[in-house]
C-alpha atoms as a PDB file:
ATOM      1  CA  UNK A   1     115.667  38.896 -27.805  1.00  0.00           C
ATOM      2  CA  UNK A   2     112.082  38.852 -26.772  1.00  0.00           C
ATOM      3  CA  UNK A   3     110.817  38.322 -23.175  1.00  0.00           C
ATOM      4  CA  UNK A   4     108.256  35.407 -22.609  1.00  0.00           C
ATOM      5  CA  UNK A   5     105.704  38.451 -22.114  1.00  0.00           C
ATOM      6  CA  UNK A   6     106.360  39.633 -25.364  1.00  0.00           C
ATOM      7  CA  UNK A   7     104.592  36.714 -26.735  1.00  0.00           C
ATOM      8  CA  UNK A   8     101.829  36.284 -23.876  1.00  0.00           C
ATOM      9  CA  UNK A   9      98.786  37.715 -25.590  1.00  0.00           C
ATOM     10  CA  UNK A  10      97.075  39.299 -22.360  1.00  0.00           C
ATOM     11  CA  UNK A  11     100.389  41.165 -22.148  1.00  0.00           C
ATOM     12  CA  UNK A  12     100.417  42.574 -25.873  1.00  0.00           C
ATOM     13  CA  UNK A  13      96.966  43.404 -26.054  1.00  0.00           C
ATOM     14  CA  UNK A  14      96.694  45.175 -22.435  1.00  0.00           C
ATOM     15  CA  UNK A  15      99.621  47.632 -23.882  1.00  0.00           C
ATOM     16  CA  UNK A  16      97.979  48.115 -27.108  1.00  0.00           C
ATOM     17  CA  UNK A  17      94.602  48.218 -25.505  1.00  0.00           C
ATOM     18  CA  UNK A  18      94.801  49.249 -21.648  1.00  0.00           C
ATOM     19  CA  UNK A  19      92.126  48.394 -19.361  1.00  0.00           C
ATOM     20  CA  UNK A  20      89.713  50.515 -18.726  1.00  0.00           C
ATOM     21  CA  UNK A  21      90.995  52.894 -21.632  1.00  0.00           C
ATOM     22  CA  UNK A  22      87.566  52.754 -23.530  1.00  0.00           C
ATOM     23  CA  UNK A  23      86.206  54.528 -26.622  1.00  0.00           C
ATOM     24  CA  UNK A  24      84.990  54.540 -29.811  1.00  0.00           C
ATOM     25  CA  UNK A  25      87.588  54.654 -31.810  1.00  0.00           C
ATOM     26  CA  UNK A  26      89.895  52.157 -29.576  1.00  0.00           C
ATOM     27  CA  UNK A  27      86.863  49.698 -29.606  1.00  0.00           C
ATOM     28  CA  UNK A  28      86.653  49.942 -33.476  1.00  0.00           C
ATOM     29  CA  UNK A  29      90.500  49.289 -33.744  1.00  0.00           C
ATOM     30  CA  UNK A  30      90.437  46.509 -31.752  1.00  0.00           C
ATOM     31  CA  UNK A  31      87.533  44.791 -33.143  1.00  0.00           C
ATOM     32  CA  UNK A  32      89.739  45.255 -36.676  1.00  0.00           C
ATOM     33  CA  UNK A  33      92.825  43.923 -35.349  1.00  0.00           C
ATOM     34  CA  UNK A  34      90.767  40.937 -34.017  1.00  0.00           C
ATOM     35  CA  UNK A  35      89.527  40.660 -37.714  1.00  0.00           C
ATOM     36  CA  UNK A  36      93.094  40.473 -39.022  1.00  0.00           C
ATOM     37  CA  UNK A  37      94.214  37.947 -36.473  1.00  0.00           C
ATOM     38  CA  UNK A  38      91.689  35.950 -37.190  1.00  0.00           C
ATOM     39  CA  UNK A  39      92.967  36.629 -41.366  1.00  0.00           C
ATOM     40  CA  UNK A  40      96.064  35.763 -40.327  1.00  0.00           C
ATOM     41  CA  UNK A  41      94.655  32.286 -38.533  1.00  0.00           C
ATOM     42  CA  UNK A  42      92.757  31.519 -42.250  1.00  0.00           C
ATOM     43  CA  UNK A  43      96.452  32.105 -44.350  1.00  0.00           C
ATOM     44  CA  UNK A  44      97.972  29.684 -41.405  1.00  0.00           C
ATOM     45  CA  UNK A  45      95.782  27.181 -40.857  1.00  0.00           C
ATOM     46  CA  UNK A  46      95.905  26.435 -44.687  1.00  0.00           C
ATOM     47  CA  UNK A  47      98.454  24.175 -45.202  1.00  0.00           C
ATOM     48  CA  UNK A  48      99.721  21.433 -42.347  1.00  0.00           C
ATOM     49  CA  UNK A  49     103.002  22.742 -41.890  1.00  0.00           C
ATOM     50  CA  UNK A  50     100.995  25.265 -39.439  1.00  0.00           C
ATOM     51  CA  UNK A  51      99.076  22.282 -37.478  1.00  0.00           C
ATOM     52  CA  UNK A  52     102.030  19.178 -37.296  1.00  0.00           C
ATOM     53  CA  UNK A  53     100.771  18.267 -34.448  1.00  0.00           C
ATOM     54  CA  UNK A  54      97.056  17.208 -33.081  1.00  0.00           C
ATOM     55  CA  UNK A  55      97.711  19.161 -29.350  1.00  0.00           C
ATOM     56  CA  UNK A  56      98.578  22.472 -31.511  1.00  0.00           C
ATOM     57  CA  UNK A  57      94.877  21.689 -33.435  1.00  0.00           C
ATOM     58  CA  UNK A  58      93.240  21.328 -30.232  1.00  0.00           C
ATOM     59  CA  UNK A  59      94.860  24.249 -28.943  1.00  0.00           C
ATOM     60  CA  UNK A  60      93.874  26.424 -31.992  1.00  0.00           C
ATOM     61  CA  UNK A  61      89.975  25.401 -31.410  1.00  0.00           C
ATOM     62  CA  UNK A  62      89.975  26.220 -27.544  1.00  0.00           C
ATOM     63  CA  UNK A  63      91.511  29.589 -28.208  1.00  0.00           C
ATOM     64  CA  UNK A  64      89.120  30.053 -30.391  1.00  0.00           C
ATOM     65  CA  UNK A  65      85.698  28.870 -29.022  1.00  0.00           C
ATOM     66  CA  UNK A  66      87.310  31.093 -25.699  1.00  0.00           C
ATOM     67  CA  UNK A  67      87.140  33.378 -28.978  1.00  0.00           C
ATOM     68  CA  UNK A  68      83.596  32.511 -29.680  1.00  0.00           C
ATOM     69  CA  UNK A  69      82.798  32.932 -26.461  1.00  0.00           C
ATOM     70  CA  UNK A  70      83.748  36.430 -25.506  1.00  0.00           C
ATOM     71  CA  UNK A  71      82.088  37.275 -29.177  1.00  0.00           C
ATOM     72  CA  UNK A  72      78.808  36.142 -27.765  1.00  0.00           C
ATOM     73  CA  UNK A  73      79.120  38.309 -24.964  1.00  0.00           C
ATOM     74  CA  UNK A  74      80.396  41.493 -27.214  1.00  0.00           C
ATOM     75  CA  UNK A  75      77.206  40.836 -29.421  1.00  0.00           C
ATOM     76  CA  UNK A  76      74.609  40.705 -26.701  1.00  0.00           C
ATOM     77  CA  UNK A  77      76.117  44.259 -25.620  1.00  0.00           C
ATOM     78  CA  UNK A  78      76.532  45.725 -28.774  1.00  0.00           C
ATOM     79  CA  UNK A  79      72.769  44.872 -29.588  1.00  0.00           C
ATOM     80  CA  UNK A  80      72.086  46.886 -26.053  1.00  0.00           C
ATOM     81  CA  UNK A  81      74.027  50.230 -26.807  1.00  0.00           C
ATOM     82  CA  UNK A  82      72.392  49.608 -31.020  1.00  0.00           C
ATOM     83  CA  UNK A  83      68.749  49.767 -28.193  1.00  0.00           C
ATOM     84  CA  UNK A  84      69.571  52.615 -26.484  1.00  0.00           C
ATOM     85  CA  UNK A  85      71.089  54.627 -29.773  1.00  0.00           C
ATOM     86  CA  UNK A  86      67.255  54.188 -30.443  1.00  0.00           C
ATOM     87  CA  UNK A  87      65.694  55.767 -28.495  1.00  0.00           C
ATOM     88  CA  UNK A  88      68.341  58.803 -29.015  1.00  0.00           C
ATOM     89  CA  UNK A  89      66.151  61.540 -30.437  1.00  0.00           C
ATOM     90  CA  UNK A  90      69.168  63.211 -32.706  1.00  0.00           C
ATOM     91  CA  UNK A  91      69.322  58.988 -34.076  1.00  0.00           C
ATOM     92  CA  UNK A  92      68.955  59.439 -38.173  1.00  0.00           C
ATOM     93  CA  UNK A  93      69.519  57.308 -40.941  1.00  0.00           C
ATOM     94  CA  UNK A  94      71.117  57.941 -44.176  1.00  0.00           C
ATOM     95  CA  UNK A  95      68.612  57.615 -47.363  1.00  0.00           C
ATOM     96  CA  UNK A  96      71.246  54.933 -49.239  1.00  0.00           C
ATOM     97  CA  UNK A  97      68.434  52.128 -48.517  1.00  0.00           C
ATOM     98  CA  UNK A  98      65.103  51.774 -47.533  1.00  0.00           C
ATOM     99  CA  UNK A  99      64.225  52.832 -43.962  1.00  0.00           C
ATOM    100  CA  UNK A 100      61.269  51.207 -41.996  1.00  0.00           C
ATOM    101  CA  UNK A 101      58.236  53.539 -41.144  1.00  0.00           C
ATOM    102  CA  UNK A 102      59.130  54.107 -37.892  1.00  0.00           C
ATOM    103  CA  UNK A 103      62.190  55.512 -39.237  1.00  0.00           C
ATOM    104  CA  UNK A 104      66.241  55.616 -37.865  1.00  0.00           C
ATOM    105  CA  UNK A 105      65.338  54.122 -34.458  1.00  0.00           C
ATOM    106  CA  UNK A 106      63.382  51.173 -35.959  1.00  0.00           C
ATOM    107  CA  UNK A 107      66.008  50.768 -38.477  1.00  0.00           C
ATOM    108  CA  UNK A 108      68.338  50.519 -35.196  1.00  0.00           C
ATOM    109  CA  UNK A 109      65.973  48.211 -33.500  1.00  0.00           C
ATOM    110  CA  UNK A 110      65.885  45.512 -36.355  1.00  0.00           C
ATOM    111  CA  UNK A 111      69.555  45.926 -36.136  1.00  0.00           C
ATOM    112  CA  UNK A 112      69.602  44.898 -32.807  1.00  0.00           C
ATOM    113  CA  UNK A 113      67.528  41.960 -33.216  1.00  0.00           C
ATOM    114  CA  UNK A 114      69.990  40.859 -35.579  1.00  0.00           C
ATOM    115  CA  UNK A 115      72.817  41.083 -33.343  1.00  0.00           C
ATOM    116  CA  UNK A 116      70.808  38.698 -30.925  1.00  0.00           C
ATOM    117  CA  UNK A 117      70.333  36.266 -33.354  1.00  0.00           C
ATOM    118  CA  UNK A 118      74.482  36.330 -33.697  1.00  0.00           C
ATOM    119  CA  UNK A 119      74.720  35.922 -30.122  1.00  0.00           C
ATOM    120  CA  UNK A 120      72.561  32.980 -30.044  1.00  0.00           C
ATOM    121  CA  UNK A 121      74.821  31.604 -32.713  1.00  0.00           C
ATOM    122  CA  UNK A 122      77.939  32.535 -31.197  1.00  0.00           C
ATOM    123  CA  UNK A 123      76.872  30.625 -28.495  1.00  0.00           C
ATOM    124  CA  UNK A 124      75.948  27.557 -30.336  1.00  0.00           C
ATOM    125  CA  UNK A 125      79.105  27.398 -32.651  1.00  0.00           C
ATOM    126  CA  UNK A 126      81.265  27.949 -29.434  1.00  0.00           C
ATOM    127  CA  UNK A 127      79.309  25.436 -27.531  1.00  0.00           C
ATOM    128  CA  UNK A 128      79.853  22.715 -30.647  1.00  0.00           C
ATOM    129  CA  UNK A 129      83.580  24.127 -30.873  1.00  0.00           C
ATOM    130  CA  UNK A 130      84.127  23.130 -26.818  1.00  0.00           C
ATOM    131  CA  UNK A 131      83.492  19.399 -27.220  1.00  0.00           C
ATOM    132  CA  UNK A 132      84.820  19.438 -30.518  1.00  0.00           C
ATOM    133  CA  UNK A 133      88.269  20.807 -28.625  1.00  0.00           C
ATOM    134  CA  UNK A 134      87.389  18.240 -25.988  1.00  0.00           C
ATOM    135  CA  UNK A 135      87.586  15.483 -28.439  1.00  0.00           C
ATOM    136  CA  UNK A 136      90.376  16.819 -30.080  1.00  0.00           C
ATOM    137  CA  UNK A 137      92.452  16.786 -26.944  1.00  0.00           C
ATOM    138  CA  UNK A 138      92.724  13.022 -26.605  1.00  0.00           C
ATOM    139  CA  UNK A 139      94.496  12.757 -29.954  1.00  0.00           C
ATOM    140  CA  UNK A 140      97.830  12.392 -30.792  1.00  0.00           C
ATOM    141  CA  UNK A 141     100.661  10.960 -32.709  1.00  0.00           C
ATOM    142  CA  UNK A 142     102.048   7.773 -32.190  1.00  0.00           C
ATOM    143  CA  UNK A 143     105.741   9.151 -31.773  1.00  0.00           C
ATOM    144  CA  UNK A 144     104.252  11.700 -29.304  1.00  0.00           C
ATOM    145  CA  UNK A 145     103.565  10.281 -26.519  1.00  0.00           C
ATOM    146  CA  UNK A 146     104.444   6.402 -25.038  1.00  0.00           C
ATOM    147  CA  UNK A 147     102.436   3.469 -24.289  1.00  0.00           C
ATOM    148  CA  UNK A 148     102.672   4.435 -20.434  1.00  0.00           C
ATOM    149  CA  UNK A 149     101.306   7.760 -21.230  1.00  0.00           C
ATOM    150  CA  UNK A 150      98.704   6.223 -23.029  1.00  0.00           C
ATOM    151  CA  UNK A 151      97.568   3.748 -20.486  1.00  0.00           C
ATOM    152  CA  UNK A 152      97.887   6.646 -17.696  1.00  0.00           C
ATOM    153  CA  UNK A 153      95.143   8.622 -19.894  1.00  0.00           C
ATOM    154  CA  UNK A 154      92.943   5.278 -20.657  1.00  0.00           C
ATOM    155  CA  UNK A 155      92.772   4.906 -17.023  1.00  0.00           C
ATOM    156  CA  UNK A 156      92.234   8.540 -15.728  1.00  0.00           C
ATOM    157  CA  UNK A 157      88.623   7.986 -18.540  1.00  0.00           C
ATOM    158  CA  UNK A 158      90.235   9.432 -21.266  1.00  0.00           C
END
């Protein structure tokens, strides 16, 4: 039988991923698993067996604007090492596409300024998906909760 820590996701990623372990290749793996979890969220979140219940919604979009929100920060860092790659002498670029005329390192630097623009949208997508979890937290089911629940929430200003 599996422990509760087991299922705590701070648990399973720090053994997959310890802290302070960094490199290349573990960053690339975990930026893929993140891409199938979040796969795995689109298959799920498909049919409303997944979601019964509005708390479980709620609780889906605040772990993921948290999500959105640690993506803003990964962008806005990536975009700084994509800088400093730059201005990396030994920096080329392969000839598959069309490369500006100021060559690998402006290639790199109008990748960058991409990756800014994603942080700026990560941050306005999570900011939207906050109060839309905020919102989303004062609904629920009639069988859910009872009417002394609900007039303990009415009165705290929910």
């Amino acid at each position: 039988m599996a422990r509760v820590d087991d299922r705590d996701p701070e648990v399973v990623v720090s053994r997959l991923f310890p802290p302070g372990e960094f490199s290349g290749e573990r960053t690339v793996a975990a930026a893929r698993m993140a891409s199938e979890l979040v796969r795995y969220l689109n298959h799920a979140t498909r049919g409303a067996s997944s979601l019964s219940q509005p708390a479980e919604a709620a609780e889906v979009v605040s772990a993921l604007s948290t999500m959105v929100g640690r993506l803003t920060q990964t962008m806005g860092q990536v975009a700084s090492q994509v800088c400093e790659q730059a201005e990396d002498p030994r920096l080329l670029a392969d000839g598959l596409g069309p490369v500006p005329a100021t060559g690998a390192s402006g290639l790199a630097y109008e990748a960058a300024v991409e990756l800014a623009l994603a942080e700026r949208r990560c941050g306005e997508v999570g900011a939207a998906m906050s109060i839309a979890q905020r919102r989303m937290s004062r609904l629920y089911l009639a069988d859910d909760q009872s009417d002394d629940q609900v007039a303990d929430s009415v009165s705290d200003g929910w």
